[in-house]
N, C-alpha and C. Protein backbone atom coordinates (compact mmCIF):
# COMPACT_ATOMS: atom_id res chain seq x y z
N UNK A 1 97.52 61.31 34.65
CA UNK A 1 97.53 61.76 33.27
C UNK A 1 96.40 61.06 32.52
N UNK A 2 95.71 61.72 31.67
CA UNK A 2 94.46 61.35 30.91
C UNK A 2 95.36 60.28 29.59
N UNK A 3 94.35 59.27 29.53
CA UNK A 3 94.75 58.27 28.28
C UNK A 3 94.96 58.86 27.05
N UNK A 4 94.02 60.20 26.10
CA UNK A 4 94.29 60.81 25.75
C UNK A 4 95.93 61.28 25.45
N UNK A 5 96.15 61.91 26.48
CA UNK A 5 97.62 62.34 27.25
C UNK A 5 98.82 61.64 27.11
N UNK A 6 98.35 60.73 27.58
CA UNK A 6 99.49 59.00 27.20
C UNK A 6 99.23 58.93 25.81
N UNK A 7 98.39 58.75 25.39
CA UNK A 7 98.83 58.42 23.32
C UNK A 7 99.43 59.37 23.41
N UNK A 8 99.23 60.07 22.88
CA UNK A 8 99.89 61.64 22.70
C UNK A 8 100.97 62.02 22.66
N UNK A 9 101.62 61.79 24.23
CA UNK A 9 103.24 61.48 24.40
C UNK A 9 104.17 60.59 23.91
N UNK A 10 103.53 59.01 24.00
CA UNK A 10 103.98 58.02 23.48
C UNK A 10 104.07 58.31 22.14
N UNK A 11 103.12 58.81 21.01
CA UNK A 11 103.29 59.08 19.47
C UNK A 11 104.45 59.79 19.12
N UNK A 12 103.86 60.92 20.52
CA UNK A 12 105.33 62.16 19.75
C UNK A 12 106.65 61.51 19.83
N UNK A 13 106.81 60.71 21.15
CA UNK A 13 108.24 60.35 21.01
C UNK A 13 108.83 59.07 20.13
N UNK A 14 107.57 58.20 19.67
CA UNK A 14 107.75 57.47 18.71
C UNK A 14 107.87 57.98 17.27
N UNK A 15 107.07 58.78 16.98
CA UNK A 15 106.96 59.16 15.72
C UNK A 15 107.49 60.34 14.93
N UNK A 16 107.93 61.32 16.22
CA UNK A 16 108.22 62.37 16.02
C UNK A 16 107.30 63.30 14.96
N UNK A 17 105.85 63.23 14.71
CA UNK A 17 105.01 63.59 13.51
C UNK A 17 104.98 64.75 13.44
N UNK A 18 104.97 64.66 11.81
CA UNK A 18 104.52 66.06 11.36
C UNK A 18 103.47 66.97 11.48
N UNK A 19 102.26 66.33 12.05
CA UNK A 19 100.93 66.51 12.64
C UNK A 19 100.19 65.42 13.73
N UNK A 20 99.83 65.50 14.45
CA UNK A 20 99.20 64.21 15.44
C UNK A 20 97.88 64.91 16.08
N UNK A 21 97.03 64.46 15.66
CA UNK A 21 95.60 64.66 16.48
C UNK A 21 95.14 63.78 17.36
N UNK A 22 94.83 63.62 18.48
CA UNK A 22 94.21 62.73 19.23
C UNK A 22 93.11 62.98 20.08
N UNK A 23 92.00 62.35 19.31
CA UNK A 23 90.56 62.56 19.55
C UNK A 23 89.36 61.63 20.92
N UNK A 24 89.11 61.84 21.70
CA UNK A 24 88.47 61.39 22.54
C UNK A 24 87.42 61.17 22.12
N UNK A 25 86.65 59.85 21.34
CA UNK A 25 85.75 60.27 20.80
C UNK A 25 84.72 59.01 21.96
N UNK A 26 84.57 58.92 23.11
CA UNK A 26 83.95 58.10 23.30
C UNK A 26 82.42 58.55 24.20
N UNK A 27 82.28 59.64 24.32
CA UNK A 27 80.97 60.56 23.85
C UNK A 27 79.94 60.26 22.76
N UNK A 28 80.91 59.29 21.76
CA UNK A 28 79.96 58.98 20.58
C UNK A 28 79.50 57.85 21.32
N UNK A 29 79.66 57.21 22.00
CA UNK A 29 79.04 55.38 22.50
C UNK A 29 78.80 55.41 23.67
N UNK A 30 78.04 54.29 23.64
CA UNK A 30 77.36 53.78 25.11
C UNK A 30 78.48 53.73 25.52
N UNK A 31 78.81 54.68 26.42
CA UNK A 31 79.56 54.35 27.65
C UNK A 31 79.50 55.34 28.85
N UNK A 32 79.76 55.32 30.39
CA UNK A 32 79.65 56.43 31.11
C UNK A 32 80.11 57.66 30.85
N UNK A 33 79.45 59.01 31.10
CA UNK A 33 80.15 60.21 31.09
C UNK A 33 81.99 60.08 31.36
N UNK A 34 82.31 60.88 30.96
CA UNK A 34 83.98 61.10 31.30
C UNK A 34 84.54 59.97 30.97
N UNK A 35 84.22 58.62 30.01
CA UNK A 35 84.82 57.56 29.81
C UNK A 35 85.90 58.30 28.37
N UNK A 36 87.21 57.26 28.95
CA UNK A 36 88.09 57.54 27.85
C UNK A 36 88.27 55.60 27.69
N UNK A 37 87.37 55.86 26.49
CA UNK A 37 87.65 54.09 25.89
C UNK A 37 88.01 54.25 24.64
N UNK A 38 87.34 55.39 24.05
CA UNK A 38 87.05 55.32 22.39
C UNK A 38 88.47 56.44 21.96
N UNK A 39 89.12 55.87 20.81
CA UNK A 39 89.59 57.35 20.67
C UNK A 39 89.96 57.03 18.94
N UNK A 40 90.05 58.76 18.49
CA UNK A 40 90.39 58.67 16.86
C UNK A 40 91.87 59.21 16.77
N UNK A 41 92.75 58.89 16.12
CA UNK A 41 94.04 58.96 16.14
C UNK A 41 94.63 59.40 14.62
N UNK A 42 94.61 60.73 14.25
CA UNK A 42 95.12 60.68 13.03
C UNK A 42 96.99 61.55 13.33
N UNK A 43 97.55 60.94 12.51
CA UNK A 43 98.99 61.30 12.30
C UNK A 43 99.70 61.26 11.42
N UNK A 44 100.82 62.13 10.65
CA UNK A 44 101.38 62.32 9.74
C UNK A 44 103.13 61.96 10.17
N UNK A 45 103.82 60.90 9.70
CA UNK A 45 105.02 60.87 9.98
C UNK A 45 105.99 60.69 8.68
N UNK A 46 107.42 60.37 8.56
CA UNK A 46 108.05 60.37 7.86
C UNK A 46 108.05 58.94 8.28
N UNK A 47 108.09 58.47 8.85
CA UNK A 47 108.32 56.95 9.48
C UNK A 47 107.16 55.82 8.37
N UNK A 48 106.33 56.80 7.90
CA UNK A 48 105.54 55.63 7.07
C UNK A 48 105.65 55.78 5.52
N UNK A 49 106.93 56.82 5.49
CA UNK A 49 106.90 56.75 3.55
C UNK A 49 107.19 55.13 3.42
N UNK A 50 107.32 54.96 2.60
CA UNK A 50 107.22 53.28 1.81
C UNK A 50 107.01 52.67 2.42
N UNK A 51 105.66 52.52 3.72
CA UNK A 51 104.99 51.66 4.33
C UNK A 51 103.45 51.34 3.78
N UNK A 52 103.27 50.04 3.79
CA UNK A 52 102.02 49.85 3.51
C UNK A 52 100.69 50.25 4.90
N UNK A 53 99.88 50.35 4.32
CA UNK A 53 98.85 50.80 5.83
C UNK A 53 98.96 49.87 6.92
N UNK A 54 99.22 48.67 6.71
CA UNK A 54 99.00 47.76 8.18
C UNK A 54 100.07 47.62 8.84
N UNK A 55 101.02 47.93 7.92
CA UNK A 55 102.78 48.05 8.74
C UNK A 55 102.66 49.10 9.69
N UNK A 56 102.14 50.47 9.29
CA UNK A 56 101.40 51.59 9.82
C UNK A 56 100.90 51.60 11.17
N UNK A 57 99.73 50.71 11.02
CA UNK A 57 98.80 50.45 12.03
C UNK A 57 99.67 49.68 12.92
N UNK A 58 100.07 48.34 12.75
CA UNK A 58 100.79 47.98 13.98
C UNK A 58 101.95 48.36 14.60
N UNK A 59 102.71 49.39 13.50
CA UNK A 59 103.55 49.97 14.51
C UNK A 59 103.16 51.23 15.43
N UNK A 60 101.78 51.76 15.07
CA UNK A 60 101.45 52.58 15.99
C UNK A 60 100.62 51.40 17.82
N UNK A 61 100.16 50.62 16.91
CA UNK A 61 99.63 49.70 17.78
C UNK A 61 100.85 49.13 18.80
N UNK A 62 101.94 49.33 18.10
CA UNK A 62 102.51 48.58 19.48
C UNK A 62 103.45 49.12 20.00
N UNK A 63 103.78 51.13 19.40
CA UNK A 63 103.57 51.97 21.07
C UNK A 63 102.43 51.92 21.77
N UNK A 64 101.75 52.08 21.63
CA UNK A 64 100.13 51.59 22.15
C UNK A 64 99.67 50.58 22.88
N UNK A 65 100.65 49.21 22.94
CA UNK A 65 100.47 48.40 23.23
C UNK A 65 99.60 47.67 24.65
N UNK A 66 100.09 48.84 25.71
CA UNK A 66 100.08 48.77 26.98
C UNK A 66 98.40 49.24 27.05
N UNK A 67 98.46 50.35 26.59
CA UNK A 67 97.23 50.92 26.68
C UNK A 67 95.58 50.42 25.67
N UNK A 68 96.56 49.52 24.51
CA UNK A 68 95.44 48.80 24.07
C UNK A 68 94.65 47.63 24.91
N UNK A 69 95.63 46.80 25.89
CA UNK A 69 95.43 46.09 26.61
C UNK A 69 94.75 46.23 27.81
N UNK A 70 94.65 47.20 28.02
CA UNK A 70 93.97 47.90 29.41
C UNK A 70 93.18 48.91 29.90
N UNK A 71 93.27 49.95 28.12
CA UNK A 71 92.09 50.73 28.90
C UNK A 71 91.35 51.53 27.67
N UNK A 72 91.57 51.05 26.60
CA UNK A 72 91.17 51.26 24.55
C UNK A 72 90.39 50.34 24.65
N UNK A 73 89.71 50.94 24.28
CA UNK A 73 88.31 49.66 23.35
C UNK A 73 88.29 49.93 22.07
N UNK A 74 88.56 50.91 21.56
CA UNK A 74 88.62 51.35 20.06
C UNK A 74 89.44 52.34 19.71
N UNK A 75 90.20 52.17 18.70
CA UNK A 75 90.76 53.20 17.93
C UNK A 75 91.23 53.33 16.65
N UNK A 76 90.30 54.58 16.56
CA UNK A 76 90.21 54.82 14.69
C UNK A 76 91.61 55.50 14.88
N UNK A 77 92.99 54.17 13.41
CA UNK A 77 93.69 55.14 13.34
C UNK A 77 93.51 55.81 12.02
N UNK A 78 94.44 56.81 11.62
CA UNK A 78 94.53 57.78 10.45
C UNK A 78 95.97 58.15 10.39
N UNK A 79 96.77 56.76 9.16
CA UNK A 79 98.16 57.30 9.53
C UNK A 79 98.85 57.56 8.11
N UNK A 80 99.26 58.66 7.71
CA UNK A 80 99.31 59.60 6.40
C UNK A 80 100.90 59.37 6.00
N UNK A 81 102.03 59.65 5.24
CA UNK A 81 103.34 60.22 4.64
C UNK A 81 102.38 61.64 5.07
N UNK A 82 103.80 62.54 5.04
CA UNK A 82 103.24 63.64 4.26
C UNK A 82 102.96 63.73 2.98
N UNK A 83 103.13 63.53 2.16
CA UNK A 83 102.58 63.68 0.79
C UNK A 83 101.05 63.11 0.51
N UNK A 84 100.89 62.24 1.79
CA UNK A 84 99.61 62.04 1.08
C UNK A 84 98.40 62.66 1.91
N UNK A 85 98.95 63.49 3.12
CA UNK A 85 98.69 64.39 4.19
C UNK A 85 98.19 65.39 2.93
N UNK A 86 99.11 66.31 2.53
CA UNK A 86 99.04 67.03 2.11
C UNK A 86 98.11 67.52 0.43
N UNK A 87 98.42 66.02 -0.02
CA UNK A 87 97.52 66.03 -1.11
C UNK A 87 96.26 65.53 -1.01
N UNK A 88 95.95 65.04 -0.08
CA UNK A 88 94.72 64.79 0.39
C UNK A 88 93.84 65.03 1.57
N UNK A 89 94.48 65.21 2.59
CA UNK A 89 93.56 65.27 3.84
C UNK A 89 94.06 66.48 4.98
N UNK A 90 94.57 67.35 4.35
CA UNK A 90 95.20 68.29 5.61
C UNK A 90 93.64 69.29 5.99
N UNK A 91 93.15 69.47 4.83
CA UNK A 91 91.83 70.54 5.34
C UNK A 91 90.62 69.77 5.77
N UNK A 92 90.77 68.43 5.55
CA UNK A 92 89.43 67.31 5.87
C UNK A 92 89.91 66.11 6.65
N UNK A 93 89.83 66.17 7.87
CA UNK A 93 90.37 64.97 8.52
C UNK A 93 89.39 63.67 8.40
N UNK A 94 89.55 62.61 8.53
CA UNK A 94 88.25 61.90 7.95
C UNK A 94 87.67 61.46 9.20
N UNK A 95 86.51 61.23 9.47
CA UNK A 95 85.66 61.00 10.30
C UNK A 95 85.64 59.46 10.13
N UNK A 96 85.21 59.25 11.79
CA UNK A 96 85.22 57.56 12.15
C UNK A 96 84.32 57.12 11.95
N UNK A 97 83.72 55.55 11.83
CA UNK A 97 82.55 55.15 11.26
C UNK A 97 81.67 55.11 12.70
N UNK A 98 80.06 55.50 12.43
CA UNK A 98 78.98 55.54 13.87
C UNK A 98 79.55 53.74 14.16
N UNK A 99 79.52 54.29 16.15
CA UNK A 99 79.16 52.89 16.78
C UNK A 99 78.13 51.86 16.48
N UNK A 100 78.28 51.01 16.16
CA UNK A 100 77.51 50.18 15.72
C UNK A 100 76.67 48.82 17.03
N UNK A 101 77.47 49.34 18.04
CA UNK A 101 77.49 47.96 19.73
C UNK A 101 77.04 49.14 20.62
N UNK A 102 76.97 47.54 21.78
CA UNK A 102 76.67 48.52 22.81
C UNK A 102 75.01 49.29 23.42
N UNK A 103 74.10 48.84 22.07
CA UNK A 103 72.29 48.59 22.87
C UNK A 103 72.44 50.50 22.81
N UNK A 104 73.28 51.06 21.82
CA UNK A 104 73.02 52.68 21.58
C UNK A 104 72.08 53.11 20.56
C-alpha cells in the first residue's frame, strides 16, 4: 500500500472527516522519481471545533505517528472545523510553501 494510502486510511478512521485530501507533493523536491516523502494534508473534521491549531496538528501527527518516523519528511497540514472550511477555503485549498533544502 502507497504512504499516500496509509494517511488516508488512518485519517478516515481517526477523523471520520468531512473532506480529506491527501497530496503527494514530493515531485516538488529534490528527491528520486516515485519518492513518497513529501506530502500536503488538508482535512475538515468535527473533531477540531473548539480546538486550537496545534492541538489539531498533533493530534493528526500522532495518527501519523508511525509513518512520521519512518518514511515523511514533510507534511503540510491543513486542518479546518467545518465552518471555517466552508467560510473560507472549500473553493481554494491553500498551497504549501516552495522547498527551500535539498541543493534544488
Amino acid at each position: 500500500m502507497s504512504v499516500a494510502a496509509v494517511i488516508e486510511e488512518k485519517l478516515l478512521v481517526a477523523f471520520s472527516p468531512l473532506h480529506l485530501d491527501v497530496v503527494n507533493e514530493s515531485n516538488n523536491h529534490n528527491v528520486p522519481p516515485g519518492s513518497e516523502s513529501h506530502f500536503k494534508v488538508t482535512i475538515v473534521s468535527k473533531d477540531f471545533e473548539g480546538e486550537r491549531l496545534i492541538k489539531r496538528h498533533r493530534a493528526v501527527n500522532s495518527v501519523l505517528s508511525e509513518e512520521l518516523a519512518e518514511k515523511i519528511h514533510a507534511l503540510a497540514l491543513h486542518t479546518y472545523t467545518e465552518k471555517e472550511w466552508h467560510d473560507h477555503y472549500a473553493a481554494n485549498t491553500p498551497l504549501s510553501p516552495n522547498c527551500v533544502g535539498g541543493g534544488k
